[in-house]
C-alpha atoms as a PDB file:
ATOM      1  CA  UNK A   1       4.761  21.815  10.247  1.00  0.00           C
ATOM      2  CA  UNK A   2       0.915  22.993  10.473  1.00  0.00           C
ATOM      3  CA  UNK A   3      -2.020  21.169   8.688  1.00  0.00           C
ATOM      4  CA  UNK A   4      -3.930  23.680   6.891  1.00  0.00           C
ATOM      5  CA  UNK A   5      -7.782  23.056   6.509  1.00  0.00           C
ATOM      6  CA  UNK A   6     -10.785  24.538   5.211  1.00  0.00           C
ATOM      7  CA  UNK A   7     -13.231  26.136   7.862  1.00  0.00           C
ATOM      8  CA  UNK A   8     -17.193  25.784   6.739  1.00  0.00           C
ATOM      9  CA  UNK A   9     -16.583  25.822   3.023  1.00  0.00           C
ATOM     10  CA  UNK A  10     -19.363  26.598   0.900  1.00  0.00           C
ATOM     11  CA  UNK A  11     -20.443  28.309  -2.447  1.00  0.00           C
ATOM     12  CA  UNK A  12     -24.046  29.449  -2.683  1.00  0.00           C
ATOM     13  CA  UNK A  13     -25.383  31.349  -6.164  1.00  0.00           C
ATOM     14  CA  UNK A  14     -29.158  32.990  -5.925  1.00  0.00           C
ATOM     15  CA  UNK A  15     -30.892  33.388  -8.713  1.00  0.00           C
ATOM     16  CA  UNK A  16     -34.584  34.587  -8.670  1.00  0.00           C
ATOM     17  CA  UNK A  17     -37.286  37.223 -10.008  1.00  0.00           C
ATOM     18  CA  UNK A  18     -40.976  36.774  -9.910  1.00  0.00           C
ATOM     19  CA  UNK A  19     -42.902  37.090 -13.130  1.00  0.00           C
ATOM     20  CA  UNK A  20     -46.286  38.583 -13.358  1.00  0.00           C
ATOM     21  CA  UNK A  21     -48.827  39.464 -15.789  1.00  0.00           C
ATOM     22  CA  UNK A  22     -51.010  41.921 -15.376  1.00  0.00           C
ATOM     23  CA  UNK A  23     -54.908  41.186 -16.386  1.00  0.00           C
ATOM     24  CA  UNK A  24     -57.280  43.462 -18.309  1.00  0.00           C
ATOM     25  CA  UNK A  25     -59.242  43.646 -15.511  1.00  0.00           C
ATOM     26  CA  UNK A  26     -56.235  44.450 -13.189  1.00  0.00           C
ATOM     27  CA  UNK A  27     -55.608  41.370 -11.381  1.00  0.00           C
ATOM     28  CA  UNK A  28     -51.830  40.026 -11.283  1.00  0.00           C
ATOM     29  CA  UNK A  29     -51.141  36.581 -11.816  1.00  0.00           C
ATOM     30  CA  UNK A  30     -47.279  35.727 -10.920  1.00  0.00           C
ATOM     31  CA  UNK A  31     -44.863  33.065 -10.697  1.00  0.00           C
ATOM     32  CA  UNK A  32     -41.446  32.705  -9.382  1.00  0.00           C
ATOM     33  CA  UNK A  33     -39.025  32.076 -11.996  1.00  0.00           C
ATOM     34  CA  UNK A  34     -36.144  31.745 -12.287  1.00  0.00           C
ATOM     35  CA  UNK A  35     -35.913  30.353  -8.211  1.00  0.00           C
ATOM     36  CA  UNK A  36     -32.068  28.979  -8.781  1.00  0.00           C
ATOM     37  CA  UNK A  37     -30.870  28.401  -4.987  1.00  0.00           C
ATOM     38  CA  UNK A  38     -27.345  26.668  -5.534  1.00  0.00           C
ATOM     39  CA  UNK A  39     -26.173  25.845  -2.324  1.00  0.00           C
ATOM     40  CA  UNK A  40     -24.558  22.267  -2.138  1.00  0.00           C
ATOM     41  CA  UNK A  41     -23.190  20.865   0.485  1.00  0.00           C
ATOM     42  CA  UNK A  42     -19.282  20.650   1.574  1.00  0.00           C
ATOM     43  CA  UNK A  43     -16.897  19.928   4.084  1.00  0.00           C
ATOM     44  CA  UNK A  44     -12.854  19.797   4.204  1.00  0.00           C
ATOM     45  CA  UNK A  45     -11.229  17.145   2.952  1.00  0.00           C
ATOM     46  CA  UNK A  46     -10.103  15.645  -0.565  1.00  0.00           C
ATOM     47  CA  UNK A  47     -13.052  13.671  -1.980  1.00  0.00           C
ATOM     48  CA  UNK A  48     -16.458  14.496  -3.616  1.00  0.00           C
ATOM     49  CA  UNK A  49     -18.497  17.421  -2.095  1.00  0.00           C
ATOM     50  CA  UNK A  50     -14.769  18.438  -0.344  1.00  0.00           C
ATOM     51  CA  UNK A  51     -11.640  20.628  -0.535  1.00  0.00           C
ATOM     52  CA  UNK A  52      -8.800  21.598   1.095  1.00  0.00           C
ATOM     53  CA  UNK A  53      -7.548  24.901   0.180  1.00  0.00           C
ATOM     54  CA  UNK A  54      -8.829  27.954  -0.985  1.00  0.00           C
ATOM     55  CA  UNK A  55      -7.038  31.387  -2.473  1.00  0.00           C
ATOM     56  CA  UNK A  56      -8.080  34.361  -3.691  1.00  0.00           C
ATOM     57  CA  UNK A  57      -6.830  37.754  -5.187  1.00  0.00           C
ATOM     58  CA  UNK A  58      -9.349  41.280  -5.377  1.00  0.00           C
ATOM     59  CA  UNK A  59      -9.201  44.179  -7.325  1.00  0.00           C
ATOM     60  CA  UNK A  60      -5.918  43.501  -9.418  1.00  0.00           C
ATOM     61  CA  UNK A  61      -5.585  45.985 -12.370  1.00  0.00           C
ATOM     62  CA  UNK A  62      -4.468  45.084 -16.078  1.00  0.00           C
ATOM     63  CA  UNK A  63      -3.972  47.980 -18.650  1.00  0.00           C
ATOM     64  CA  UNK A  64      -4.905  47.761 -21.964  1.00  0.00           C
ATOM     65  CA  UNK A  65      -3.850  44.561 -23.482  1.00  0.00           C
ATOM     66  CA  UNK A  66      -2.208  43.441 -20.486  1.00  0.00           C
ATOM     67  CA  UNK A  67      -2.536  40.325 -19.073  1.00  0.00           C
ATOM     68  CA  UNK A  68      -2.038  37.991 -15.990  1.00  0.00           C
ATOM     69  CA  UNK A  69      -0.665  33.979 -16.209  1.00  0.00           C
ATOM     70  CA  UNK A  70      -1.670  31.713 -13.181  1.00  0.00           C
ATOM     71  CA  UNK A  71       0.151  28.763 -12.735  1.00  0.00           C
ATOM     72  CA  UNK A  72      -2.804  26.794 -11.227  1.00  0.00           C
ATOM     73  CA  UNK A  73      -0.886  24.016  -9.777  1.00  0.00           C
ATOM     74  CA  UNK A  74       1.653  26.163  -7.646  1.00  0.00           C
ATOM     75  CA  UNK A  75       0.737  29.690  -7.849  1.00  0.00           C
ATOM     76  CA  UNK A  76       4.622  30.200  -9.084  1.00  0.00           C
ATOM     77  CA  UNK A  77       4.270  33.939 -10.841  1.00  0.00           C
ATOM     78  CA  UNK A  78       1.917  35.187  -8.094  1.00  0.00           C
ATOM     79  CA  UNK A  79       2.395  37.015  -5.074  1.00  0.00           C
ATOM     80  CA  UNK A  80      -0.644  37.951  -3.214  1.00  0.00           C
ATOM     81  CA  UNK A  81       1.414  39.838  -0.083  1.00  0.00           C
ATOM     82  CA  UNK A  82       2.754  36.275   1.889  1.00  0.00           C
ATOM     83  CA  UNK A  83       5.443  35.513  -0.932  1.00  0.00           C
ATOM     84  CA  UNK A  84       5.519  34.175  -4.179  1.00  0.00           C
ATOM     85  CA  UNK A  85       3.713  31.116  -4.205  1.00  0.00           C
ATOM     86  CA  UNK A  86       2.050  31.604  -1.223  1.00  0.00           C
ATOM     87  CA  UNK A  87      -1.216  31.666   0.119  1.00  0.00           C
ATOM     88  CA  UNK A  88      -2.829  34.230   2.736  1.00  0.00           C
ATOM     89  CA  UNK A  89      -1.519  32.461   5.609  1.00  0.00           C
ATOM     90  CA  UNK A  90       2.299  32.405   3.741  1.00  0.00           C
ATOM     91  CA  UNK A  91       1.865  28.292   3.138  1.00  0.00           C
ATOM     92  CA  UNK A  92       3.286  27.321  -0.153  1.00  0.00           C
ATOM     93  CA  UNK A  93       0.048  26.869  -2.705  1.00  0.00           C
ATOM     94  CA  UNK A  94       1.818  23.892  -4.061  1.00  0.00           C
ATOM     95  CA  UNK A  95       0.347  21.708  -5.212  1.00  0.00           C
ATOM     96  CA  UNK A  96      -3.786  22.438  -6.065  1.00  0.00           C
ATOM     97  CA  UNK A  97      -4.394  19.181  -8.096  1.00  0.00           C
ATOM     98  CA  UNK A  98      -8.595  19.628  -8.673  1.00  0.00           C
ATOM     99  CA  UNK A  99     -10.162  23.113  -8.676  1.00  0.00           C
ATOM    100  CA  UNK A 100     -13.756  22.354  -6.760  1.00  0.00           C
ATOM    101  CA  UNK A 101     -14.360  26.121  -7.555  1.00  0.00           C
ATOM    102  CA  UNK A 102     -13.586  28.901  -9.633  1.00  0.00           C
ATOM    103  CA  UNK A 103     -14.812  32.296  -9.771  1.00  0.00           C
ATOM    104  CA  UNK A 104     -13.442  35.445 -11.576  1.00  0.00           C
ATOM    105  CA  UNK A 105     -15.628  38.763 -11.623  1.00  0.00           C
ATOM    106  CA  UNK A 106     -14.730  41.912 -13.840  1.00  0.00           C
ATOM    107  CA  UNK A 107     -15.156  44.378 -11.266  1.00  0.00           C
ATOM    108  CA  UNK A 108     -15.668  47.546 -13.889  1.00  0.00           C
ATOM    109  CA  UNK A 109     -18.786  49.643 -13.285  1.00  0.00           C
ATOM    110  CA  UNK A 110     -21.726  48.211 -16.023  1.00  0.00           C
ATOM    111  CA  UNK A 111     -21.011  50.098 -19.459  1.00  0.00           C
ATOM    112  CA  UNK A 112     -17.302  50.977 -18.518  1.00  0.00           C
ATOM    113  CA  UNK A 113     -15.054  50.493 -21.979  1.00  0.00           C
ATOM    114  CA  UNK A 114     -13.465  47.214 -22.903  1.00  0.00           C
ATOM    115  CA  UNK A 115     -13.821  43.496 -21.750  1.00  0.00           C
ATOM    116  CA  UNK A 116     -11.754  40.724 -19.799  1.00  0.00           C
ATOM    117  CA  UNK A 117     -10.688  37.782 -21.320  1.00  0.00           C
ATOM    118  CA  UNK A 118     -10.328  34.496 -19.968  1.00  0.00           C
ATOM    119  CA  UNK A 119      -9.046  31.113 -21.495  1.00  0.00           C
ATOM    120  CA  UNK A 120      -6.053  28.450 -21.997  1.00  0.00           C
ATOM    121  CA  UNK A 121      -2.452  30.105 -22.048  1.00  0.00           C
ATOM    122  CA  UNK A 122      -1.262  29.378 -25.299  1.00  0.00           C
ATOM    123  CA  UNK A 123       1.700  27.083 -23.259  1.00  0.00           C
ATOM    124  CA  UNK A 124       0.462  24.296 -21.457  1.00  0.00           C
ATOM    125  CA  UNK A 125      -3.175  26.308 -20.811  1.00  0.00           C
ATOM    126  CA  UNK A 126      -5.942  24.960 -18.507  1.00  0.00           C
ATOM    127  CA  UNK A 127      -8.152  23.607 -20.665  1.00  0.00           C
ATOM    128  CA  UNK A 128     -11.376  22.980 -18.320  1.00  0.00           C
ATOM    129  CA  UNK A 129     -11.646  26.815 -18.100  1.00  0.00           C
ATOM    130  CA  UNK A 130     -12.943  27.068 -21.668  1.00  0.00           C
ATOM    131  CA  UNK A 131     -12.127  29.721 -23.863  1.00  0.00           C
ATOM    132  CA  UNK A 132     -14.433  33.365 -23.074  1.00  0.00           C
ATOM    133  CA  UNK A 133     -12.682  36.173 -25.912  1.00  0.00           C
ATOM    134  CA  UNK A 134     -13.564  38.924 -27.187  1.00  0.00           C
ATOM    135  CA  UNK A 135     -13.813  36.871 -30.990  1.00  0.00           C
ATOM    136  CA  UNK A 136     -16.301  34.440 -29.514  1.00  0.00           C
ATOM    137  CA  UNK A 137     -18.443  37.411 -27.594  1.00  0.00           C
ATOM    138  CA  UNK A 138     -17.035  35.028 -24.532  1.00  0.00           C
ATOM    139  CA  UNK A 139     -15.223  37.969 -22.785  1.00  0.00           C
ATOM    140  CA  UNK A 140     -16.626  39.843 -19.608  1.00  0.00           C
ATOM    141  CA  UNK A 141     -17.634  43.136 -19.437  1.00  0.00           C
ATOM    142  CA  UNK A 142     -17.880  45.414 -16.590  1.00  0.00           C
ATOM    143  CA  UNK A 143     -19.625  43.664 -13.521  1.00  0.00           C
ATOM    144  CA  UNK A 144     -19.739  40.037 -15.647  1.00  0.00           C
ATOM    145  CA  UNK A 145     -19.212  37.234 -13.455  1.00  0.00           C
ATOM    146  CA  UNK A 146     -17.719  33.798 -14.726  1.00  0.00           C
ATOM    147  CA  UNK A 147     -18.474  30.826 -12.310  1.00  0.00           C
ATOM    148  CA  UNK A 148     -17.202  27.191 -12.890  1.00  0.00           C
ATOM    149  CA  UNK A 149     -17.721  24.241  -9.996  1.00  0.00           C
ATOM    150  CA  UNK A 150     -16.988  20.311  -9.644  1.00  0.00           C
ATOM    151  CA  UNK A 151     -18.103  19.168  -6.787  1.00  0.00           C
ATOM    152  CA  UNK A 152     -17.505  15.549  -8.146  1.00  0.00           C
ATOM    153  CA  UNK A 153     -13.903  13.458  -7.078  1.00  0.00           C
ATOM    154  CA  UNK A 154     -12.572  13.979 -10.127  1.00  0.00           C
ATOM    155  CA  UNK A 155     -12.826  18.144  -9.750  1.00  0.00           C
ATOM    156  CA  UNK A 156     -11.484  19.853 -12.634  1.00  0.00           C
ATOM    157  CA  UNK A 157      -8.234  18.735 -12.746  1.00  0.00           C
ATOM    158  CA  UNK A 158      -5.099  20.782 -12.842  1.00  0.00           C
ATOM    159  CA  UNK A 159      -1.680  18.478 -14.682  1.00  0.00           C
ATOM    160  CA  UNK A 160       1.601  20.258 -14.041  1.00  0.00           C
ATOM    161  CA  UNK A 161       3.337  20.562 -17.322  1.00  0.00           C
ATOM    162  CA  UNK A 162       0.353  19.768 -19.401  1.00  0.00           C
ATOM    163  CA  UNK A 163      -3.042  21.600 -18.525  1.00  0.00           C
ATOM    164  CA  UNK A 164      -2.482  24.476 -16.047  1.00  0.00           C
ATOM    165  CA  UNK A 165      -1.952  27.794 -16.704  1.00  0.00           C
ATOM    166  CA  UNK A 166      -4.532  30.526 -17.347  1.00  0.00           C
ATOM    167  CA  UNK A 167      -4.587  33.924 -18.748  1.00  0.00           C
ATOM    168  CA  UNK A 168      -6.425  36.948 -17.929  1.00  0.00           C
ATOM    169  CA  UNK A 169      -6.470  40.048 -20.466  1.00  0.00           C
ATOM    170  CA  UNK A 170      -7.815  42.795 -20.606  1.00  0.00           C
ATOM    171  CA  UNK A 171      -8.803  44.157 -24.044  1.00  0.00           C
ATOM    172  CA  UNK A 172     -10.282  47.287 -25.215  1.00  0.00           C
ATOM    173  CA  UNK A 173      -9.748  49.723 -22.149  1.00  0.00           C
ATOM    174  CA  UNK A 174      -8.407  49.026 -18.291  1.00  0.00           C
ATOM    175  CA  UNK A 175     -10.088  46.592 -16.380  1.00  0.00           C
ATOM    176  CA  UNK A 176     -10.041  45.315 -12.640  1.00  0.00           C
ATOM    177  CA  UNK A 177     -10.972  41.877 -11.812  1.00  0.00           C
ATOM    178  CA  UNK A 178     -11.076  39.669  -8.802  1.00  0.00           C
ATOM    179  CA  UNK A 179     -10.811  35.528  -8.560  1.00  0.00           C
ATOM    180  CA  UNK A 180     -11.680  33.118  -6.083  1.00  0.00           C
ATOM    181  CA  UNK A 181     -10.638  29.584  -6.061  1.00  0.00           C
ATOM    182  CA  UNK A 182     -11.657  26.878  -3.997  1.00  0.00           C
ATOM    183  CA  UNK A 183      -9.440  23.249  -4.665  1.00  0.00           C
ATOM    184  CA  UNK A 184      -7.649  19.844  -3.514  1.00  0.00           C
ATOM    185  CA  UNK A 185      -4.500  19.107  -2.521  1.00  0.00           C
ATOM    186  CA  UNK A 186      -4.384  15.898  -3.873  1.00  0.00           C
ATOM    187  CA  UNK A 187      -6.077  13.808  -5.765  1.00  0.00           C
ATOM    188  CA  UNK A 188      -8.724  12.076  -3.338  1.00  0.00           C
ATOM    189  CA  UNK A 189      -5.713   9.963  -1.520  1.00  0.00           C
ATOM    190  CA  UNK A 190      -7.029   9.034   1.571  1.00  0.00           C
ATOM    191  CA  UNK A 191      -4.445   8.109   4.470  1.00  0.00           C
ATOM    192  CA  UNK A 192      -6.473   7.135   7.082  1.00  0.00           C
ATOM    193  CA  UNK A 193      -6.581   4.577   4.570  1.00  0.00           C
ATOM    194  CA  UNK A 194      -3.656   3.332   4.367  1.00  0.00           C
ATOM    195  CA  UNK A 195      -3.290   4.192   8.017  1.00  0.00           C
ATOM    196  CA  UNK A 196      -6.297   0.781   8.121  1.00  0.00           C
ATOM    197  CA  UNK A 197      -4.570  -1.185   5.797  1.00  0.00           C
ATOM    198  CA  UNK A 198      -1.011  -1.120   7.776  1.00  0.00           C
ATOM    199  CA  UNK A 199      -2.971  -1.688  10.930  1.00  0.00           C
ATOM    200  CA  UNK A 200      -5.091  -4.723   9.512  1.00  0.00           C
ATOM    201  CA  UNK A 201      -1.672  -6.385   8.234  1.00  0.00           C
ATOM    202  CA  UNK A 202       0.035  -5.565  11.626  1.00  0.00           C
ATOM    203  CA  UNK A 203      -3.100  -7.537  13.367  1.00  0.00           C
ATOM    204  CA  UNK A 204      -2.853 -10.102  11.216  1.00  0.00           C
ATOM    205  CA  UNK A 205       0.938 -10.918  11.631  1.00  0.00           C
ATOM    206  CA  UNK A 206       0.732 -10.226  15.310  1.00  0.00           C
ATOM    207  CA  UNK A 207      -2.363 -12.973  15.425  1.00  0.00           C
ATOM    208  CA  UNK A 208      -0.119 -14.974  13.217  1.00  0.00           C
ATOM    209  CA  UNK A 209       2.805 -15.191  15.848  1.00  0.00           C
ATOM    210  CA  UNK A 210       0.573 -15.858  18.813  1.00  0.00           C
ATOM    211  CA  UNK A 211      -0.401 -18.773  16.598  1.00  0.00           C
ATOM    212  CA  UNK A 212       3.143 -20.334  16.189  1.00  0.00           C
ATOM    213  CA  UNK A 213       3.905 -19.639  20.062  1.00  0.00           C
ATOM    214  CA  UNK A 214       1.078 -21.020  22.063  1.00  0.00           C
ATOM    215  CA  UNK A 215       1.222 -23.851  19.648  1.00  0.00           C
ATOM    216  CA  UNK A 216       4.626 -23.855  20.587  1.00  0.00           C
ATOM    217  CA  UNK A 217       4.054 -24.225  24.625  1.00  0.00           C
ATOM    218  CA  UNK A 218       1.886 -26.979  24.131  1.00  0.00           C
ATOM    219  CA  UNK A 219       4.343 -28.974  22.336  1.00  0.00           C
ATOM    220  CA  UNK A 220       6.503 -28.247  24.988  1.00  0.00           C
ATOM    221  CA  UNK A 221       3.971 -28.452  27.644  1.00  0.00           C
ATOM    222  CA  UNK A 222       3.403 -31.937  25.911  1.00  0.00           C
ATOM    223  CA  UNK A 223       7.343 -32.637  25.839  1.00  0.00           C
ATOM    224  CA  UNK A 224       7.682 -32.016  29.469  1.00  0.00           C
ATOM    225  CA  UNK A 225       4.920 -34.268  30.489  1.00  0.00           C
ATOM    226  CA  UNK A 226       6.255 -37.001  28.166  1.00  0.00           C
ATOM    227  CA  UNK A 227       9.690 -36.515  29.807  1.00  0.00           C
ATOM    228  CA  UNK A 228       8.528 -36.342  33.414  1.00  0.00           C
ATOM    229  CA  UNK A 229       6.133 -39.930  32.262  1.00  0.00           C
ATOM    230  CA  UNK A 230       9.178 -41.300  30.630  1.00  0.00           C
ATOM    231  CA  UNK A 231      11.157 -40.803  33.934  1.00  0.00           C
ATOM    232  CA  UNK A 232       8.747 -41.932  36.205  1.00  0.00           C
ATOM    233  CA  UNK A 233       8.243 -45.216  34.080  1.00  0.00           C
ATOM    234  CA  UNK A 234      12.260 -45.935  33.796  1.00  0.00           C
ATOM    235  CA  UNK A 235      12.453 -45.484  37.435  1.00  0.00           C
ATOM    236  CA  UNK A 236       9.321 -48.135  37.724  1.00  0.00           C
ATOM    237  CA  UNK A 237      11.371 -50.343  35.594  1.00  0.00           C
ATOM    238  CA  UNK A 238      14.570 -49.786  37.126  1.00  0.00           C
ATOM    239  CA  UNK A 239      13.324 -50.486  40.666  1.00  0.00           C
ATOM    240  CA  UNK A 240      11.692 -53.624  39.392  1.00  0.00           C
ATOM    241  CA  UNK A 241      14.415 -55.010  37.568  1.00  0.00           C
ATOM    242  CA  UNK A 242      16.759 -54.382  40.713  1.00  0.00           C
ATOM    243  CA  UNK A 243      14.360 -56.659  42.742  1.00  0.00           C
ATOM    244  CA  UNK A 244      13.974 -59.009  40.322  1.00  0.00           C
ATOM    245  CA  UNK A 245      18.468 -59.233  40.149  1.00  0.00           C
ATOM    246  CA  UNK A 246      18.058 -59.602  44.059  1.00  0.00           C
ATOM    247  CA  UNK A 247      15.976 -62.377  44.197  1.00  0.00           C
ATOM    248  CA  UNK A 248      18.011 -64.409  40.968  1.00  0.00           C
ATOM    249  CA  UNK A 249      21.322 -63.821  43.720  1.00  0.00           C
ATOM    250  CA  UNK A 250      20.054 -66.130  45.824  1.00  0.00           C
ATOM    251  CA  UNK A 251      18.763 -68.854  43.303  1.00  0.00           C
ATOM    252  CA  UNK A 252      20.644 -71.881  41.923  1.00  0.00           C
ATOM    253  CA  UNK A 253      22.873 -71.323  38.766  1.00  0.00           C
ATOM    254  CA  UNK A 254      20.430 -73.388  37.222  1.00  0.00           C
ATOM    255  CA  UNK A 255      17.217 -71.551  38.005  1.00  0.00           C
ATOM    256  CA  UNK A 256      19.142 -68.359  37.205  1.00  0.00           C
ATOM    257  CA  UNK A 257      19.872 -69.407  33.609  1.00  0.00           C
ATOM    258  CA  UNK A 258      16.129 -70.723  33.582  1.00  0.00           C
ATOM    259  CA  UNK A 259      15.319 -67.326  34.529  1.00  0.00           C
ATOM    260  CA  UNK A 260      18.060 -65.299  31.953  1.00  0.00           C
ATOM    261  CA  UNK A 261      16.203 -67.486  29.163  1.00  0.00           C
ATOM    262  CA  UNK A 262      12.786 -66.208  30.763  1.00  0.00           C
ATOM    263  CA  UNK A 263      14.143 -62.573  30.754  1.00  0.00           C
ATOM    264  CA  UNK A 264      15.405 -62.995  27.078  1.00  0.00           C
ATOM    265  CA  UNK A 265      11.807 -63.917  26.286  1.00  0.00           C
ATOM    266  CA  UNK A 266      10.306 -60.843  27.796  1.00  0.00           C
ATOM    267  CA  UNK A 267      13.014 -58.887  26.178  1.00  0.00           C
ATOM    268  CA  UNK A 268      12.476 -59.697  22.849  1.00  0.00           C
ATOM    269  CA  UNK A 269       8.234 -59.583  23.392  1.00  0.00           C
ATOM    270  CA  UNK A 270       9.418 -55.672  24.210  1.00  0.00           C
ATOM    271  CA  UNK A 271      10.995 -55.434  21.321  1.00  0.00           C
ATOM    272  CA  UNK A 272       8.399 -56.644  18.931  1.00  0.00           C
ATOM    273  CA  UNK A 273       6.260 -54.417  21.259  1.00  0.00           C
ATOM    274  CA  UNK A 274       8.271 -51.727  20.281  1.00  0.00           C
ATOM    275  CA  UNK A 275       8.679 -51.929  16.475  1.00  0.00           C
ATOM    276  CA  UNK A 276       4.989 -52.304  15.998  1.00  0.00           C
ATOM    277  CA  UNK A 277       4.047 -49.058  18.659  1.00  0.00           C
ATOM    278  CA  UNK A 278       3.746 -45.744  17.251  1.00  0.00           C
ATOM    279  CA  UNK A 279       4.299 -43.444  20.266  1.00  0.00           C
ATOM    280  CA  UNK A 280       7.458 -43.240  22.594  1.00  0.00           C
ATOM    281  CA  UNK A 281       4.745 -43.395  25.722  1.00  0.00           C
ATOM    282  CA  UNK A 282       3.508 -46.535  24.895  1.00  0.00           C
ATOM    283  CA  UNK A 283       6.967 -48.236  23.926  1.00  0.00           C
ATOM    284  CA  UNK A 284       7.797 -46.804  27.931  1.00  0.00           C
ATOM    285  CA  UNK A 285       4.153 -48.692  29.363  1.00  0.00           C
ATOM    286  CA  UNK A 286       5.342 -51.706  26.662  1.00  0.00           C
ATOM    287  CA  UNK A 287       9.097 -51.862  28.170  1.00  0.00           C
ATOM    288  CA  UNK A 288       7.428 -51.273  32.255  1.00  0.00           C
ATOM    289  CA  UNK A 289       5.176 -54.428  31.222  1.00  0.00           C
ATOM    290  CA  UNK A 290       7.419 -56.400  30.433  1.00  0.00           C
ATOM    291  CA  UNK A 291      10.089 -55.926  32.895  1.00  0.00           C
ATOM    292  CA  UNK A 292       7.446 -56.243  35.639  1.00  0.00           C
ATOM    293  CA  UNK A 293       6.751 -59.830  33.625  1.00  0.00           C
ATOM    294  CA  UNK A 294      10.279 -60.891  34.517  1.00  0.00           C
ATOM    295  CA  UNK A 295      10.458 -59.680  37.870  1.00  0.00           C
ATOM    296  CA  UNK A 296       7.070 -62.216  38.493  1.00  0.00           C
ATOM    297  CA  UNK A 297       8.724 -64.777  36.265  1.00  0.00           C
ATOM    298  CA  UNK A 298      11.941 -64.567  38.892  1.00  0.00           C
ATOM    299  CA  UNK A 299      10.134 -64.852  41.687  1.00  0.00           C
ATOM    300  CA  UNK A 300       8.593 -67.658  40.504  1.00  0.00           C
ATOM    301  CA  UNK A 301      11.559 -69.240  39.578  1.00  0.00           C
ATOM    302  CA  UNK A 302      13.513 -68.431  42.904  1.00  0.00           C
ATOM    303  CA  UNK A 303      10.740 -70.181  45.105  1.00  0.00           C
END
């Protein structure tokens, strides 16, 4: 599916006249007034000083006492040649939530009979129009021109089901009439947005994880070398002890229970060692000490 856009939009009204006063001695002092040149600013999109769609329909004819009903949210009772609904491009209209700008001319020749009415339907009618009748010397006549803009967020808002539907009638004689509308699609929701928001949380939980695994490897990393010291010092000890059990072989029964007592000693200094050490590395260095204690004492003994 497309994405429809508007192209340059822009709304200029030009109001001006120059007013002079001619001296008694001929000279003409003026001054330009009125000097009304309305053109703000605008560019597509959905907030202030934008919009997003745009429809139109010219020279549409009502008989006496007729009128017209726009659905201003979705265009539902309108055909303009694309389908019912539709705009000029044959897009669904549905929905215009803000109307940034609204225009409606009675195209009539100046001094032609009767005058075109504008206000509320009577059933859920769009209020921010205002009411223009014929009772309230409101109504347009022939070449009147009824202009209403928001450039504001907040537009003029159109509420399906509670303010949007407008009437058109012509009283007093035929008339012909043309209207212009420039609105929003929604109501200033911005994606791209949203599209930040997503991205910041994805960042954050993908910064999150990298976290939790390099903290991860280092234990590990610290594991290993723990293991590989732990191994290293138990085959220190082993090797030791071995030499130590070769040289009692060869002593006296007597110097060998000497040097079991000796070896009971050292065994239970590791084990206080132990107890009172907080880290399996230095219970290993503790254990290595003390078995390389005993392999001394042996020797000693065996000479």
């Amino acid at each position: 599916m497309g994405t429809r856009s508007l192209s340059s939009p822009k709304i200029t009204l030009k109001v001006g006249a120059i007013v002079q006063n001619t001296l008694t001695d001929g000279s003409v002092a003026s001054c330009a007034q009125p000097a009304c040149d309305y053109k703000p600013s605008l560019a597509n999109g959905l907030e202030a000083s934008q919009a997003d769609r745009g429809w139109q329909s010219k020279n549409r004819v009502l008989g006496h006492g007729a009128f017209d009903i726009f659905d201003l949210y979705d265009m539902g009772l309108v055909d303009i040649g694309a389908g019912v609904g539709d705009d000029s491009v044959g897009q669904e209209v549905d929905p215009f939530e803000e109307i940034v700008s609204i225009t409606i001319i009675n195209e009539n020749a100046v001094g032609a009979d009767g005058r075109l009415e504008i206000e509320p339907d009577g059933v859920n009618g769009w209020t921010p129009i205002g009411s223009h009748t014929v009772a309230n010397d409101g109504a347009l006549r022939g070449q009147g021109c009824l202009h209403k803009c928001q450039l504001a967020e907040a537009g003029f808002p159109v509420e399906d089901g509670v303010s949007h539907r407008l009437r058109i009638t012509a009283n007093g004689g035929p008339q012909t009439y043309s209207i212009y509308i420039m609105a929003r699609s929604q109501e200033g929701v911005s994606s791209s947005s949203s599209s930040v928001s997503s991205s910041s949380s994805v960042s954050s939980s993908s910064s999150s994880s990298t976290s939790s695994v390099s903290s991860s490897s280092s234990i590990s990393a610290s594991s290993s070398s723990i293991s590989a010291s732990s191994s290293s010092l138990s085959s220190t000890s082993s090797s030791s002890i071995s030499a130590s059990s070769s040289s009692l072989s060869s002593s006296s029964s007597v110097s060998y229970s000497s040097v079991s007592s000796s070896s009971f000693s050292s065994a239970s200094s590791v084990s206080s060692s132990s107890s009172i050490s907080a880290s399996s590395s230095s219970i290993s260095t503790s254990s290595v000490s003390s078995s390389s204690a005993s392999s001394e004492s042996s020797s000693s003994w065996s000479s």
